[in-house]
N, C-alpha and C. Protein backbone atom coordinates (compact mmCIF):
# COMPACT_ATOMS: atom_id res chain seq x y z
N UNK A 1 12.48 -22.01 50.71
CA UNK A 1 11.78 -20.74 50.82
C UNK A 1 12.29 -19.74 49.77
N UNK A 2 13.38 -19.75 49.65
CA UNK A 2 14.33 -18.95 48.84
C UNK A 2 13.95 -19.31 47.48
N UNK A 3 13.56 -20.52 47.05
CA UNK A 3 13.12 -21.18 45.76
C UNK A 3 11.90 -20.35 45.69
N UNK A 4 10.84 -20.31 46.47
CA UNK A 4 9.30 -20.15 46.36
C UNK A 4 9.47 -18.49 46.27
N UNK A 5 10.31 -17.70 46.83
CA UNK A 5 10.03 -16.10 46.42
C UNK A 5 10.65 -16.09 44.95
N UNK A 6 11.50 -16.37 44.58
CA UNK A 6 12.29 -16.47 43.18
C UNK A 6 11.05 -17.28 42.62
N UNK A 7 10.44 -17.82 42.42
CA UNK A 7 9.50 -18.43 41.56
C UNK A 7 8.34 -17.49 41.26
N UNK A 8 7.99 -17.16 42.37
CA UNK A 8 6.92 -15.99 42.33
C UNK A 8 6.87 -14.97 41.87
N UNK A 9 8.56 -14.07 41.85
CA UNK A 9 9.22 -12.95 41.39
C UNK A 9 9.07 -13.13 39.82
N UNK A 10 9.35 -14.51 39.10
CA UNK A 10 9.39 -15.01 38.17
C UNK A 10 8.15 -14.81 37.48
N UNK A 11 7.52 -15.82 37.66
CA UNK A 11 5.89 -15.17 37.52
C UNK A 11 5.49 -14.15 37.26
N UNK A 12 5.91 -12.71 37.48
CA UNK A 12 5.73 -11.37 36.79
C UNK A 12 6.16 -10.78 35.32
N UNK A 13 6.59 -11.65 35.28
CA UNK A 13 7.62 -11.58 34.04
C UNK A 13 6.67 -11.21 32.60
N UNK A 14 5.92 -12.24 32.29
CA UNK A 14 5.20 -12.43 31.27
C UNK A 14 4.11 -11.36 31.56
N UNK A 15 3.72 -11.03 32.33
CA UNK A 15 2.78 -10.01 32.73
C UNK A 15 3.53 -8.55 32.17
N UNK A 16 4.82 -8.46 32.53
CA UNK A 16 5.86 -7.14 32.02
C UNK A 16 5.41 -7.43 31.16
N UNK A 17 5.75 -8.71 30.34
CA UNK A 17 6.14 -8.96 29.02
C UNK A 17 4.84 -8.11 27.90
N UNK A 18 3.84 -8.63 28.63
CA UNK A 18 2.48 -8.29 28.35
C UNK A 18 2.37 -6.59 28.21
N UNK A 19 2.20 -6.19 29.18
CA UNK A 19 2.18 -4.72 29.93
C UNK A 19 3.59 -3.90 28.27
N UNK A 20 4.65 -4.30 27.88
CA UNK A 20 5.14 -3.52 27.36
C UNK A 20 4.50 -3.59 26.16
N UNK A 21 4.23 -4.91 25.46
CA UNK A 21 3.86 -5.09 24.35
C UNK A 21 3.09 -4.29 24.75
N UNK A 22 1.84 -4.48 24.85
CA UNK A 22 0.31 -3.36 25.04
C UNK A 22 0.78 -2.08 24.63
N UNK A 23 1.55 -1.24 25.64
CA UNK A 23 1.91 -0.16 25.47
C UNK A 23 3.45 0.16 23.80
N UNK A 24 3.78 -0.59 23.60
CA UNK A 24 4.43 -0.92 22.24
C UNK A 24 3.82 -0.78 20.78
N UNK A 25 2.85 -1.36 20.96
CA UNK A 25 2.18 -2.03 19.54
C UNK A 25 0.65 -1.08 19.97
N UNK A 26 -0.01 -0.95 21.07
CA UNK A 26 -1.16 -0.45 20.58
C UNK A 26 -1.73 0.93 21.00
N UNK A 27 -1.85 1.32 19.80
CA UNK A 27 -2.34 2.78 19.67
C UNK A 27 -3.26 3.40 20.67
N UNK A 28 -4.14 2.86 21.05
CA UNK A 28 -5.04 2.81 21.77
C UNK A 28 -3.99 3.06 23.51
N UNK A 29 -3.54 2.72 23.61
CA UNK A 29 -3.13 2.01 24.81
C UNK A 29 -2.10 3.19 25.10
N UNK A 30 -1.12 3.33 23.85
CA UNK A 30 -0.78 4.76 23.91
C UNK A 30 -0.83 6.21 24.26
N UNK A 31 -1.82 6.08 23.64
CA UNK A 31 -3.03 7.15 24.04
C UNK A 31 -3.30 7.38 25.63
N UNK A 32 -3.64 6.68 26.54
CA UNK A 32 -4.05 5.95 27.60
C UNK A 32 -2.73 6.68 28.21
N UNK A 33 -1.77 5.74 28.36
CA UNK A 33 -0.73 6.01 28.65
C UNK A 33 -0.42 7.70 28.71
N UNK A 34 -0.29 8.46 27.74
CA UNK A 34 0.16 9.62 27.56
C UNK A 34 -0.90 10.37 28.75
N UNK A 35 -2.19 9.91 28.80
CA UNK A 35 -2.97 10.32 29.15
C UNK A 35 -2.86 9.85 30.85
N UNK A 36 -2.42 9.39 31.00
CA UNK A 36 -1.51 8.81 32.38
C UNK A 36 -0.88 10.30 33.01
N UNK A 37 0.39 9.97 32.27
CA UNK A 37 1.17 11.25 32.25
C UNK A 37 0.58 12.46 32.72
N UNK A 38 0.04 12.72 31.71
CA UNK A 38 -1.16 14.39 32.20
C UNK A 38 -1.76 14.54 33.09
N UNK A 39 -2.31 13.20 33.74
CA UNK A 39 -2.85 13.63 34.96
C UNK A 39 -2.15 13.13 36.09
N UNK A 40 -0.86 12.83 35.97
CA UNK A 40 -0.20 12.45 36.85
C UNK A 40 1.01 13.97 37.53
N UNK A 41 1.06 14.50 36.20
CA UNK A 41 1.72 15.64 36.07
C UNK A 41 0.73 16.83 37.04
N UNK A 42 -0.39 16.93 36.46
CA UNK A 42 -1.22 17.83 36.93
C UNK A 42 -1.70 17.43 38.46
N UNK A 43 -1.54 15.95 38.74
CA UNK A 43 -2.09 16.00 40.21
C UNK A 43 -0.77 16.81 41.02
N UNK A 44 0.13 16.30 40.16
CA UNK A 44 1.43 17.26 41.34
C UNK A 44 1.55 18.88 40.96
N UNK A 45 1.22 19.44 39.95
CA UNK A 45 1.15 20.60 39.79
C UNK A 45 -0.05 21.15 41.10
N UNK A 46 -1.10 20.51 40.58
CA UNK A 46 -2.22 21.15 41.62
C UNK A 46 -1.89 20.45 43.31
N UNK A 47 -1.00 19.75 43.31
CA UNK A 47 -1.21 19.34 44.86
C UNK A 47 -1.98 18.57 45.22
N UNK A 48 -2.73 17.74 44.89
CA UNK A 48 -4.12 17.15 44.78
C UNK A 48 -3.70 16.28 46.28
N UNK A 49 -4.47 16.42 47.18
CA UNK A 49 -4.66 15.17 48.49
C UNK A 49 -5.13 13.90 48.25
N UNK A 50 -4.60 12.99 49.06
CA UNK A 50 -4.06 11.50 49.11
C UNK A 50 -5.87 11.15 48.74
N UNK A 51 -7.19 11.68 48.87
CA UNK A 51 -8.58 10.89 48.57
C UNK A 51 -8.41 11.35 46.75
N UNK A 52 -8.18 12.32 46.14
CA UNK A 52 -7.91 12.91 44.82
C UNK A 52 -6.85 11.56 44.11
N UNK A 53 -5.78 11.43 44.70
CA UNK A 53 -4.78 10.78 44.00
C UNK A 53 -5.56 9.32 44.07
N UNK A 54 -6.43 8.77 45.13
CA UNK A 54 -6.67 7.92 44.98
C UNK A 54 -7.91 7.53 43.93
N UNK A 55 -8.94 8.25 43.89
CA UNK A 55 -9.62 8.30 42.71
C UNK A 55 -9.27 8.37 41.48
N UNK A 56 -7.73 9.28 40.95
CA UNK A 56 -7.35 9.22 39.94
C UNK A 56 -6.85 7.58 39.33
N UNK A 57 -5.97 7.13 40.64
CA UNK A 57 -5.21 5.74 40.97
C UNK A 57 -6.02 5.04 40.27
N UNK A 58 -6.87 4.84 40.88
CA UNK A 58 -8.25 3.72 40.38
C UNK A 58 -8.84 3.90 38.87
N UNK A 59 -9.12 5.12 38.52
CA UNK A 59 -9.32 5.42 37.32
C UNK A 59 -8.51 5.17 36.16
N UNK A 60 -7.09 5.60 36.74
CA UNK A 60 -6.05 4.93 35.56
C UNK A 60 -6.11 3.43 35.44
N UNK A 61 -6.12 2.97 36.97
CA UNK A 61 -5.80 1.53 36.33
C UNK A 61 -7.11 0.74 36.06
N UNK A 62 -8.37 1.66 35.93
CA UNK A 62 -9.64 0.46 35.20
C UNK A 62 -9.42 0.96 34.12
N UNK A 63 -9.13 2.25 33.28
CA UNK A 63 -8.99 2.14 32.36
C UNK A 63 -7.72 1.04 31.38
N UNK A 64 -6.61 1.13 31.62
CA UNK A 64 -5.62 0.47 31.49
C UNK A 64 -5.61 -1.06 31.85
N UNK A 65 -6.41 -1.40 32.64
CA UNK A 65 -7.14 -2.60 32.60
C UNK A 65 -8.12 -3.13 31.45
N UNK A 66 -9.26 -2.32 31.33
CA UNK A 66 -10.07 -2.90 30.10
C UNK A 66 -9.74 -2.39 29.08
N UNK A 67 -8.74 -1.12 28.61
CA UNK A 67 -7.77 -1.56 27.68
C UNK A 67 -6.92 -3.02 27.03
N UNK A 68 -6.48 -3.28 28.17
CA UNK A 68 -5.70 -4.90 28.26
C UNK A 68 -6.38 -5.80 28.35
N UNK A 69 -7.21 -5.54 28.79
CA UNK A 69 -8.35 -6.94 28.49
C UNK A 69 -8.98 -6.75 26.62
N UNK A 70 -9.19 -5.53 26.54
CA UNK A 70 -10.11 -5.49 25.10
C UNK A 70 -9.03 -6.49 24.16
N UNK A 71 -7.86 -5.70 24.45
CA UNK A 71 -6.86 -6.38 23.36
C UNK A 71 -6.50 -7.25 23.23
N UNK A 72 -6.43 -8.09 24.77
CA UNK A 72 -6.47 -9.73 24.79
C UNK A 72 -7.96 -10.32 24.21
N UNK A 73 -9.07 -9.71 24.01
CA UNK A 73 -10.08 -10.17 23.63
C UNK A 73 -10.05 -10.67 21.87
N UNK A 74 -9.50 -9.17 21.90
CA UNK A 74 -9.42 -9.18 20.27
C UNK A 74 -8.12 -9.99 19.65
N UNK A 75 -7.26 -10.18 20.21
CA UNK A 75 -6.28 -11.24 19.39
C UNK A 75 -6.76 -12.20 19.48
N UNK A 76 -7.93 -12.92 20.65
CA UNK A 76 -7.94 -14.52 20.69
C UNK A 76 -8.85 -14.44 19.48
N UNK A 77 -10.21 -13.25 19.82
CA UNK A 77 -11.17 -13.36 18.10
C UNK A 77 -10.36 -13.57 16.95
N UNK A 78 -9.70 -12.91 16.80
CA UNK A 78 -8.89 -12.62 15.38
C UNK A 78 -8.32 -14.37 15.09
N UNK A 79 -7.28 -14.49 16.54
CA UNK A 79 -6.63 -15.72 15.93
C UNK A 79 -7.80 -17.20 16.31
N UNK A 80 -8.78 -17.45 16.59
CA UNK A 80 -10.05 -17.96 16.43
C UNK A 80 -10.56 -17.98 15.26
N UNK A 81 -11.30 -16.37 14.80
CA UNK A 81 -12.08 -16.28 13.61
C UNK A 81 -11.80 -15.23 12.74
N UNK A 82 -10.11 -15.59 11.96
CA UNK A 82 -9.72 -14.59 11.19
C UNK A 82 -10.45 -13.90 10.25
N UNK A 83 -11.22 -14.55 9.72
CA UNK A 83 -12.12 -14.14 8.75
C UNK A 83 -13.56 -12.81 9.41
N UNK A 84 -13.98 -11.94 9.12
CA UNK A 84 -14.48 -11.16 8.98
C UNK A 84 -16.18 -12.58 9.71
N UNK A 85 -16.78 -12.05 11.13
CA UNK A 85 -18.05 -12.85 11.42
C UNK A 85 -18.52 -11.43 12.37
N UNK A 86 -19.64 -11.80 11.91
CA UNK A 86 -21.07 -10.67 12.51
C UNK A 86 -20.79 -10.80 14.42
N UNK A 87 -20.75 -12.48 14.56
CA UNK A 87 -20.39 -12.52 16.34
C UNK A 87 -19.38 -12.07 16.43
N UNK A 88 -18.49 -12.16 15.80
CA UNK A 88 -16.96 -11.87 16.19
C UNK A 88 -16.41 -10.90 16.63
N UNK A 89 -17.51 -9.80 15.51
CA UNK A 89 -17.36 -8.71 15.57
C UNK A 89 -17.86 -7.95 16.80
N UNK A 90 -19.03 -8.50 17.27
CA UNK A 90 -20.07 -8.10 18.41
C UNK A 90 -19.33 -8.36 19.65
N UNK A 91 -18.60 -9.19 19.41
CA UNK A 91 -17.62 -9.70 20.63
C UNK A 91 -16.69 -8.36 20.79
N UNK A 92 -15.75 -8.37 19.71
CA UNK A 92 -14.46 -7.28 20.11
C UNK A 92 -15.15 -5.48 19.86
N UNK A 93 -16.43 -5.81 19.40
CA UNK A 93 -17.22 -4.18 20.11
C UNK A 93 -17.59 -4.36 20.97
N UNK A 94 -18.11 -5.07 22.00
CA UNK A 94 -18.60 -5.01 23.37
C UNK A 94 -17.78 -5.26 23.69
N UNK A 95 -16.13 -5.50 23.73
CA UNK A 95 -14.87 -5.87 24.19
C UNK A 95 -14.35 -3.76 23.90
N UNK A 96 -14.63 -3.23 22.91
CA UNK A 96 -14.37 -1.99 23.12
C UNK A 96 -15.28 -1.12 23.86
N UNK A 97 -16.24 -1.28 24.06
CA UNK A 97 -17.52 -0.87 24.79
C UNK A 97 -16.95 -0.81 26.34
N UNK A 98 -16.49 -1.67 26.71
CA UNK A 98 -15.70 -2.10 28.28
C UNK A 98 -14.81 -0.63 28.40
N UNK A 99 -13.69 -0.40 27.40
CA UNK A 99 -13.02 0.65 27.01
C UNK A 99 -13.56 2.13 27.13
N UNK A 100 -14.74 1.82 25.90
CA UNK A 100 -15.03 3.29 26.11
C UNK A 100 -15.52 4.03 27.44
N UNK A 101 -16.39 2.70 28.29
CA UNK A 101 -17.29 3.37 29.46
C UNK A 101 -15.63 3.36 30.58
N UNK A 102 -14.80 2.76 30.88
CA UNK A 102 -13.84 3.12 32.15
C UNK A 102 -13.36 4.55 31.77
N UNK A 103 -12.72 4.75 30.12
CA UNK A 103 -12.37 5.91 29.85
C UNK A 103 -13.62 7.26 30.35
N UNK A 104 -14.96 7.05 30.13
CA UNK A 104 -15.76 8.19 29.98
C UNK A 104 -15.88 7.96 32.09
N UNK A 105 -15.91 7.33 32.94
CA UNK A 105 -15.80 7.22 33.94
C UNK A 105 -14.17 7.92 34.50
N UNK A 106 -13.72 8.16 34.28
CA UNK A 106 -12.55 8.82 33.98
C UNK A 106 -12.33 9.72 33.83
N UNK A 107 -12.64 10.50 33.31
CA UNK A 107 -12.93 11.67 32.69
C UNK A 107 -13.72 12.32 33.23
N UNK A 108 -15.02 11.53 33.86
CA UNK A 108 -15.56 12.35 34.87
C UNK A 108 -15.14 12.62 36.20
N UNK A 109 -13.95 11.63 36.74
CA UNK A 109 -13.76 11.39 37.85
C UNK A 109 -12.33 12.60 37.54
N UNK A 110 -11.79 12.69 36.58
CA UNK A 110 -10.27 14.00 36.38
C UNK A 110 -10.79 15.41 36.63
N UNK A 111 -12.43 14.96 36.15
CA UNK A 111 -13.01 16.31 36.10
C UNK A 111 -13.28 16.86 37.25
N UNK A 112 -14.28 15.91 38.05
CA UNK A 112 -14.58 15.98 39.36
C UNK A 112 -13.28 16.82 40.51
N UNK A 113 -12.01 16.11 40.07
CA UNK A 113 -10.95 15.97 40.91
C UNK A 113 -10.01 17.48 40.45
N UNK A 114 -10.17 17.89 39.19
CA UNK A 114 -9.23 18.75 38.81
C UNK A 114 -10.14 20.68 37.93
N UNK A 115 -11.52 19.96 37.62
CA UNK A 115 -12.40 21.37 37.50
C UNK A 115 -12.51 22.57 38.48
N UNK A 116 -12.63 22.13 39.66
CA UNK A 116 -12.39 23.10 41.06
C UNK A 116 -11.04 23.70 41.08
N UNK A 117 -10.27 23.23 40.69
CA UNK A 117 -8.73 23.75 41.03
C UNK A 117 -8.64 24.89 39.92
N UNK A 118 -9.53 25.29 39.07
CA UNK A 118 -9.30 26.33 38.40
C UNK A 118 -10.56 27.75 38.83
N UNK A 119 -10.86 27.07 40.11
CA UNK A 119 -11.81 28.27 40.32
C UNK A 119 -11.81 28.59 41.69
């Protein structure tokens, strides 16, 4: 039994491994991140209640999700079809497309959650 939780614990590993790179190397993701921060900061400034924090919750992590997915999309294109292809390309833009709509869902949902608190 003791084997099977240590194995499992294990198993997270490469996922960290993953999760830092992302936030390491990509700009994008950075961004994201910082943008974490701000509204993590501001839900405790404003006090925001446990249905608020949870909408934010969710919002961070679809964004930060199809972040991490876009970028896993785009290294397999790249290391697939290094060369410059019309699909390839259509691939890792509708792979940023995923990106742009959680972010703009997001944004409406910070808004939703944090526009009232100034009035």
């Amino acid at each position: 039994m003791i084997l099977f939780i240590k194995k499992r614990i294990l198993s997270f590993i490469p996922a960290f491994k993953g999760l830092f790179w992302l936030f390491k190397n990509e700009a994008n993701a950075q961004v994201h991140l910082m943008a974490t921060f701000v509204v993590v900061i501001a839900g405790f400034y404003f006090n925001i209640d446990s249905k608020d924090w949870l909408f934010l919750c969710f919002a961070i992590g679809l964004v930060i999700t199809a972040e991490t997915l876009n970028t896993s999309i785009e290294k397999l294109v790249d290391l697939l079809h290094p060369q410059n292809h019309q699909q390839a390309g259509l691939v890792k833009d509708l792979a940023a497309a995923g990106v742009l709509i959680a972010s703009i869902v997001a944004v409406v949902i910070a808004a939703l959650v944090f526009v009232p608190k100034f009035f």
